[in-house]
Protein backbone atom coordinates (compact mmCIF):
# COMPACT_ATOMS: atom_id res chain seq x y z
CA UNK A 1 -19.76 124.21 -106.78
CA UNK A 2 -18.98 126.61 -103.77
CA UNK A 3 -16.87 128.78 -105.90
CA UNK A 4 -19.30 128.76 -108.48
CA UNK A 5 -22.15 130.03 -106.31
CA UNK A 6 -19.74 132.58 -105.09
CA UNK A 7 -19.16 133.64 -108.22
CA UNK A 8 -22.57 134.41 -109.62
CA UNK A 9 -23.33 136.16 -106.60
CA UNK A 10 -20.65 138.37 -107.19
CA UNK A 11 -21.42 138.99 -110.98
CA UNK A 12 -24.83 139.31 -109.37
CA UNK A 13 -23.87 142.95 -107.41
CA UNK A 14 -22.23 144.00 -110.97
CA UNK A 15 -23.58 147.40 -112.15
CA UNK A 16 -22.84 149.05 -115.25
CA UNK A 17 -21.26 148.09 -118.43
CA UNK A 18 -19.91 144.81 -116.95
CA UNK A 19 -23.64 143.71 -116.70
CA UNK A 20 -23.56 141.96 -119.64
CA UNK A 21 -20.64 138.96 -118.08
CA UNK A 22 -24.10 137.80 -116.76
CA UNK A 23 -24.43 135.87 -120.10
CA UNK A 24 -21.72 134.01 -119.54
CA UNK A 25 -22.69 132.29 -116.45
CA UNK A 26 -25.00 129.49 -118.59
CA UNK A 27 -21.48 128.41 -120.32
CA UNK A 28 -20.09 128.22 -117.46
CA UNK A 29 -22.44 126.30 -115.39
CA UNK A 30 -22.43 123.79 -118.54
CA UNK A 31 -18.62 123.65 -118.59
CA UNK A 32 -18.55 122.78 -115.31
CA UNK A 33 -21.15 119.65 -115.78
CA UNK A 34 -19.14 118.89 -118.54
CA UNK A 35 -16.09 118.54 -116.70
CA UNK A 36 -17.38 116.46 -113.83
CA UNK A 37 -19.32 113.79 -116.69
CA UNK A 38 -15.79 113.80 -118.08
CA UNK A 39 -14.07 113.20 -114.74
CA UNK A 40 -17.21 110.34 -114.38
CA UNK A 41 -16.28 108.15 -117.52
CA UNK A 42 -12.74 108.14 -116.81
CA UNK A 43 -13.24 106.00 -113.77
CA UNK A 44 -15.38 103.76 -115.47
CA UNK A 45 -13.39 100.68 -115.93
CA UNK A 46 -12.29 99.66 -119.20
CA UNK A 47 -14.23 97.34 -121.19
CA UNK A 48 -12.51 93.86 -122.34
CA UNK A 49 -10.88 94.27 -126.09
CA UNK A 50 -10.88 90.79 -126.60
CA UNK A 51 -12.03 89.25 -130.29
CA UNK A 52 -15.77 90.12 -130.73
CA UNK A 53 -17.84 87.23 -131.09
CA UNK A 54 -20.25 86.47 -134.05
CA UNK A 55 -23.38 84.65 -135.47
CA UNK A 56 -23.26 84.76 -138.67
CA UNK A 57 -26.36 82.65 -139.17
CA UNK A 58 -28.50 84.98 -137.08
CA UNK A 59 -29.30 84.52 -133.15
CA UNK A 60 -31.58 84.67 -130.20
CA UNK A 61 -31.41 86.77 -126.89
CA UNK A 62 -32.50 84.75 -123.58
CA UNK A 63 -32.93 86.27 -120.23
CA UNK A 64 -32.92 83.44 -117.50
CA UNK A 65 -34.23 84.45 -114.37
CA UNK A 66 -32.92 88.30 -114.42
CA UNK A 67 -32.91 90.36 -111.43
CA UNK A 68 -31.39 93.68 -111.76
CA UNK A 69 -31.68 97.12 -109.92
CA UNK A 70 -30.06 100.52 -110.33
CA UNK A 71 -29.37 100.90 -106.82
CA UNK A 72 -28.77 98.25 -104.19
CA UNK A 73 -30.91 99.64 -102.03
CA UNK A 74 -33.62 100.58 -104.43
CA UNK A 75 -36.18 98.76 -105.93
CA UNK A 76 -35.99 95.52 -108.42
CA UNK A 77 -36.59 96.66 -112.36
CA UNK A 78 -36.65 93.35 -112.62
CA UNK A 79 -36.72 90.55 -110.81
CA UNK A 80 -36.48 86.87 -111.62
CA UNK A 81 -37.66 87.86 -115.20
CA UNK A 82 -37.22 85.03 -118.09
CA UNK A 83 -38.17 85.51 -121.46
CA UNK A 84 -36.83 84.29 -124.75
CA UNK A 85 -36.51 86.06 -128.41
CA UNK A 86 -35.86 83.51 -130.33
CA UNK A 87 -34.09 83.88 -133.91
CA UNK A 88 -35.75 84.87 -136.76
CA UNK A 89 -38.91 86.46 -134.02
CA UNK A 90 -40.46 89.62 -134.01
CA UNK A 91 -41.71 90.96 -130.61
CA UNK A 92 -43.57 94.12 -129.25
CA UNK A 93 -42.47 95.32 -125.78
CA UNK A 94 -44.67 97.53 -124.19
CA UNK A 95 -45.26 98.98 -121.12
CA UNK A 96 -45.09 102.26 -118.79
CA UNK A 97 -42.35 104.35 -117.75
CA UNK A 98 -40.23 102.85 -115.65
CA UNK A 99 -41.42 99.15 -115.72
CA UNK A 100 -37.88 98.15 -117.53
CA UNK A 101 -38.08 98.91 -121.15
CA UNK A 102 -34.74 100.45 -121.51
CA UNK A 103 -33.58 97.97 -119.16
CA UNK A 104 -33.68 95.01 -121.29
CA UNK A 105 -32.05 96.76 -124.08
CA UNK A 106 -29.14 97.82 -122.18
CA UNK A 107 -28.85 94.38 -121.11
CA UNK A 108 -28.87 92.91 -123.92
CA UNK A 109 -26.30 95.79 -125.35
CA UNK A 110 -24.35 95.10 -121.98
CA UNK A 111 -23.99 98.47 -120.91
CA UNK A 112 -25.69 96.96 -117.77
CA UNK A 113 -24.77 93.26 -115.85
CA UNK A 114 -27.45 91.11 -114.33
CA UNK A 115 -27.77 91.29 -110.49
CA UNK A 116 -28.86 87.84 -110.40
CA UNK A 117 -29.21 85.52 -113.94
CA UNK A 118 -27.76 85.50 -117.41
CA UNK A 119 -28.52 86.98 -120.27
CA UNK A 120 -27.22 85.08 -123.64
CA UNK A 121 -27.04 85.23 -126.92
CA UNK A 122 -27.70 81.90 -128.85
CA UNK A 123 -28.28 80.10 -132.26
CA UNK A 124 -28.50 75.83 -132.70
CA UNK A 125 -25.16 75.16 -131.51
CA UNK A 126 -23.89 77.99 -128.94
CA UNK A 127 -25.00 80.26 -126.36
CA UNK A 128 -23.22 82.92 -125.17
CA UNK A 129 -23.47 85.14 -122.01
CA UNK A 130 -24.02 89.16 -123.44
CA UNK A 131 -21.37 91.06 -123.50
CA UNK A 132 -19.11 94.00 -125.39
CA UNK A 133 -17.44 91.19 -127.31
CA UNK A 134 -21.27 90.33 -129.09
CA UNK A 135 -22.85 93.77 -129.92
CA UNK A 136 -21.00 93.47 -133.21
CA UNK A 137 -24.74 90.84 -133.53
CA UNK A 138 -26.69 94.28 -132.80
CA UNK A 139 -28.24 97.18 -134.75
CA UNK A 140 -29.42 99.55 -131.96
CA UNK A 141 -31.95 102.74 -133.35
CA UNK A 142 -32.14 104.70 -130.03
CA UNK A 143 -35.04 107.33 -129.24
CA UNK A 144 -34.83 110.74 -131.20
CA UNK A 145 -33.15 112.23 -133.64
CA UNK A 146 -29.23 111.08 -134.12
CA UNK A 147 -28.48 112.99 -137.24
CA UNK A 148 -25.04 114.64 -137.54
CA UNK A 149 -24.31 117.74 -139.85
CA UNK A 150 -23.13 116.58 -143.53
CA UNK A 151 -24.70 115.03 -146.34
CA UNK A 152 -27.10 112.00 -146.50
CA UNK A 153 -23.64 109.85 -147.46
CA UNK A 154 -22.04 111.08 -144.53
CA UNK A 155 -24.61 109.68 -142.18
CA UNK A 156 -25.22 106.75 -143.71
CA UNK A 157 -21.36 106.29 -143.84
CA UNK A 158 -21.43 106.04 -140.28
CA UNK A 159 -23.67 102.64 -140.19
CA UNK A 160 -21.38 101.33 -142.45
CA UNK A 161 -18.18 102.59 -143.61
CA UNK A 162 -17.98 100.43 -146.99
CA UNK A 163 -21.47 100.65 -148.21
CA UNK A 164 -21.52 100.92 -151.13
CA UNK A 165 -24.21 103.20 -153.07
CA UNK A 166 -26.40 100.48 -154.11
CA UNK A 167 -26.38 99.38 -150.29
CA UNK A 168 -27.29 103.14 -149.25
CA UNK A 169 -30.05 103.20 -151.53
CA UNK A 170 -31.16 99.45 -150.62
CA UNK A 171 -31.32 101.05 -146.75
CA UNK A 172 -33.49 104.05 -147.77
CA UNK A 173 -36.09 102.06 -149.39
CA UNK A 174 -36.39 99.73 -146.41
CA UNK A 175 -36.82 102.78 -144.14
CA UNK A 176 -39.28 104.22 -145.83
CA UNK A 177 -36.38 107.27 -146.70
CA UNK A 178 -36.25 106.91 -150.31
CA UNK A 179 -37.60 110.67 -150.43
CA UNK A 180 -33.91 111.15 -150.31
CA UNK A 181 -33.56 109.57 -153.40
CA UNK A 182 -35.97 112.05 -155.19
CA UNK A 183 -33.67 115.30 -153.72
CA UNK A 184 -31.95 117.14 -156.60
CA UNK A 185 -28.77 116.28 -154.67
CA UNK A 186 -29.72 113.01 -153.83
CA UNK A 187 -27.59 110.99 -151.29
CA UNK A 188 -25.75 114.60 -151.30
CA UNK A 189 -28.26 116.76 -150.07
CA UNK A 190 -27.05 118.43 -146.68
CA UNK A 191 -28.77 118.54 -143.20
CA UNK A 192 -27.96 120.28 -140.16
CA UNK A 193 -26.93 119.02 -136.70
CA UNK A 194 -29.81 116.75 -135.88
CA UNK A 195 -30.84 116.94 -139.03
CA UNK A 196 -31.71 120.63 -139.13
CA UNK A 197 -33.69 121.09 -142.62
CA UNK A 198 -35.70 117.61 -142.80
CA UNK A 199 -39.02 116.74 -140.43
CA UNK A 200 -38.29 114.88 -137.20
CA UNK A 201 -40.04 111.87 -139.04
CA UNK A 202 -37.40 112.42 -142.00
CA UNK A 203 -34.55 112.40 -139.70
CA UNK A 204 -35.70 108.96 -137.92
CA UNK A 205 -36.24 107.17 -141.16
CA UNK A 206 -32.68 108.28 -142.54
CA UNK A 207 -31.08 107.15 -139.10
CA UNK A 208 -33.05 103.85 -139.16
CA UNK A 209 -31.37 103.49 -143.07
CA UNK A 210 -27.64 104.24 -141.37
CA UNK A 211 -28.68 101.32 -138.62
CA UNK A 212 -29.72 98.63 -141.57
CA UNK A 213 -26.20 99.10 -143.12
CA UNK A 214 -24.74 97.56 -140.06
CA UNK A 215 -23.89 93.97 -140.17
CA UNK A 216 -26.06 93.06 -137.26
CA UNK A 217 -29.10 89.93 -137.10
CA UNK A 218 -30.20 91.22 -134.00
CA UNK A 219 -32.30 94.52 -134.34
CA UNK A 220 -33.68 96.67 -131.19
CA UNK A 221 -35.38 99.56 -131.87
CA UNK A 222 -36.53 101.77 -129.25
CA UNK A 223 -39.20 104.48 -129.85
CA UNK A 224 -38.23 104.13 -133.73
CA UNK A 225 -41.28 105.10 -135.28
CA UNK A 226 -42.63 108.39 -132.26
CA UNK A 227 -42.63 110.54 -135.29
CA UNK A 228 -44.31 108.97 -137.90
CA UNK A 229 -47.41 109.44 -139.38
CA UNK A 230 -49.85 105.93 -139.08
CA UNK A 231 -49.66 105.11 -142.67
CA UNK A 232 -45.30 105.82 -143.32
CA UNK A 233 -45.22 103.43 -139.95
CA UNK A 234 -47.50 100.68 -141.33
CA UNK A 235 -44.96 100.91 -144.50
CA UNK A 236 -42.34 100.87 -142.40
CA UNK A 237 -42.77 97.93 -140.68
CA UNK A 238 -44.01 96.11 -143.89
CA UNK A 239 -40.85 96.78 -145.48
CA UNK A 240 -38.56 95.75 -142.35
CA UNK A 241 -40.70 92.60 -141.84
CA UNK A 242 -40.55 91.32 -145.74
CA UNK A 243 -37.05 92.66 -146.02
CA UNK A 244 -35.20 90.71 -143.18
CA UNK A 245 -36.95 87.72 -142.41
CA UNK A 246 -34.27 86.38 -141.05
CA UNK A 247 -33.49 89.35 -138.47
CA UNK A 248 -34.76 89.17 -134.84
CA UNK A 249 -36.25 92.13 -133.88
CA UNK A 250 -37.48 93.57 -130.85
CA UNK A 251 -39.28 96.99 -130.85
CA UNK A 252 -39.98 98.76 -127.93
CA UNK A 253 -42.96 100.99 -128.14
CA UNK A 254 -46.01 102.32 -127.24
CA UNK A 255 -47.90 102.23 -130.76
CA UNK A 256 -50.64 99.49 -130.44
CA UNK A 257 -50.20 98.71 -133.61
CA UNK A 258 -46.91 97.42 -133.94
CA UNK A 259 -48.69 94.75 -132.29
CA UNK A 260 -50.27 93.50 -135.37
CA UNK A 261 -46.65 92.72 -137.90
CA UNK A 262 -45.25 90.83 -134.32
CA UNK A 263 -45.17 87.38 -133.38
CA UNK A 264 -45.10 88.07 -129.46
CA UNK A 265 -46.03 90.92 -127.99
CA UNK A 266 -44.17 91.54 -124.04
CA UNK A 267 -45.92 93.47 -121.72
CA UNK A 268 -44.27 94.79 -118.97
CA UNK A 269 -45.04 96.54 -115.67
């Protein structure tokens, strides 16, 4: 980073027509954070390639006296925290920034490990501590929009290589994204990177439709609905509760009125 300061100070005193190198110095501030996030990941360990492990009846997620911090000398997220989602439930966690939201679901994706406690996965006749080996059991919808540039098919594809069309179609409807179906082009109609060319609320309901195409029972959907409108998110979550009963879902949100299609509601903070 010393050689970098040096360097725009230098381009800096530059008069005349080499002025304009000055524009690259943003590229070349983000190649360098590039480089060092690269140089991060490839001394994260590698994760364990073993077999995945699935419930193909559905499951649970149970957190047993979870402690869990970011730093160890910072303070607890969470600490001795127990709760249970039990198959087939639907439950509302809400709370303020910060008070472990995106916590849990990285926990339960294992992209983070317990300080202190378990967290498992479980159905009548197994549990199963969390782990790379059981996200195959999870359909994640993060924050934002997660469109790629291509066609409808193309991101849908992604949820689900084999879909077939029917499937696609079956996905839309769910999501409240069957506007797609009404497109001249249809599942062919093209979008932009981040799905340049629909509304932000378009976008999330086609990227909720490439989620339902995976295999998962476990849904977690964080933020899903931030751009919707209160009557496509009342539809939405009347079509994802009648549609997959047997799903256990877990929304994280800050819409009161999610509230009302759950069975529990978690408050945290």
């Amino acid at each position: 980073y010393g050689m970098m300061i040096s360097f725009i100070q230098l381009v800096g005193q530059i008069q005349g027509p080499f002025r304009d190198i000055t524009r690259f110095i943003p590229i070349l501030v983000g190649t360098l954070t590039a480089s060092e996030r690269l140089m991060e990941l490839e001394d994260d360990p590698l994760e364990d390639d073993s077999a995945p492990i699935t419930f193909d009846r559905g499951a649970g997620v149970r957190f047993s006296d979870v402690s869990f911090r970011y730093k160890k000398s910072g303070r607890h997220v969470l600490s001795h925290f127990s709760y249970d989602f039990p198959k087939g439930s639907t439950t509302a966690i809400l709370g303020e920034t910060g008070a472990g939201k995106t916590t849990l679901i990285r926990l339960i994706l294992a992209l983070l490990k317990p300080e202190e406690g378990n967290v498992e996965m479980y159905d009548e006749t197994r549990a199963v501590v969390v782990s790379p080996q059981t996200r195959n059991n999870l359909v994640y919808v993060p924050q934002g929009n997660t469109l790629f540039s291509g066609t409808i098919r193309d991101n849908l594809l992604l949820g689900n290589p084999d879909a077939s069309e029917h499937e696609m179609k079956g996905a839309l409807e769910t999501a409240c994204a069957d506007f797609v179906l009404e497109h001249p082009d249809g599942l062919d109609a093209v979008c932009g990177e981040h799905g340049a060319g629909l509304s932000e609320g378009q976008a999330q309901r086609i990227a909720i439709a490439r989620a339902l195409l995976r295999p998962g029972s476990i849904l977690l959907l964080d933020e899903f609905s931030s751009a919707l409108d209160a009557e496509t998110e009342t539809s939405l979550m009347e079509r994802l509760t009648s549609s997959l009963p047997d799903h256990t879902m877990i929304f994280i949100t800050h819409r009161e009125k999610i509230i009302d299609y759950c069975d529990s509601v978690l408050r945290l903070g």
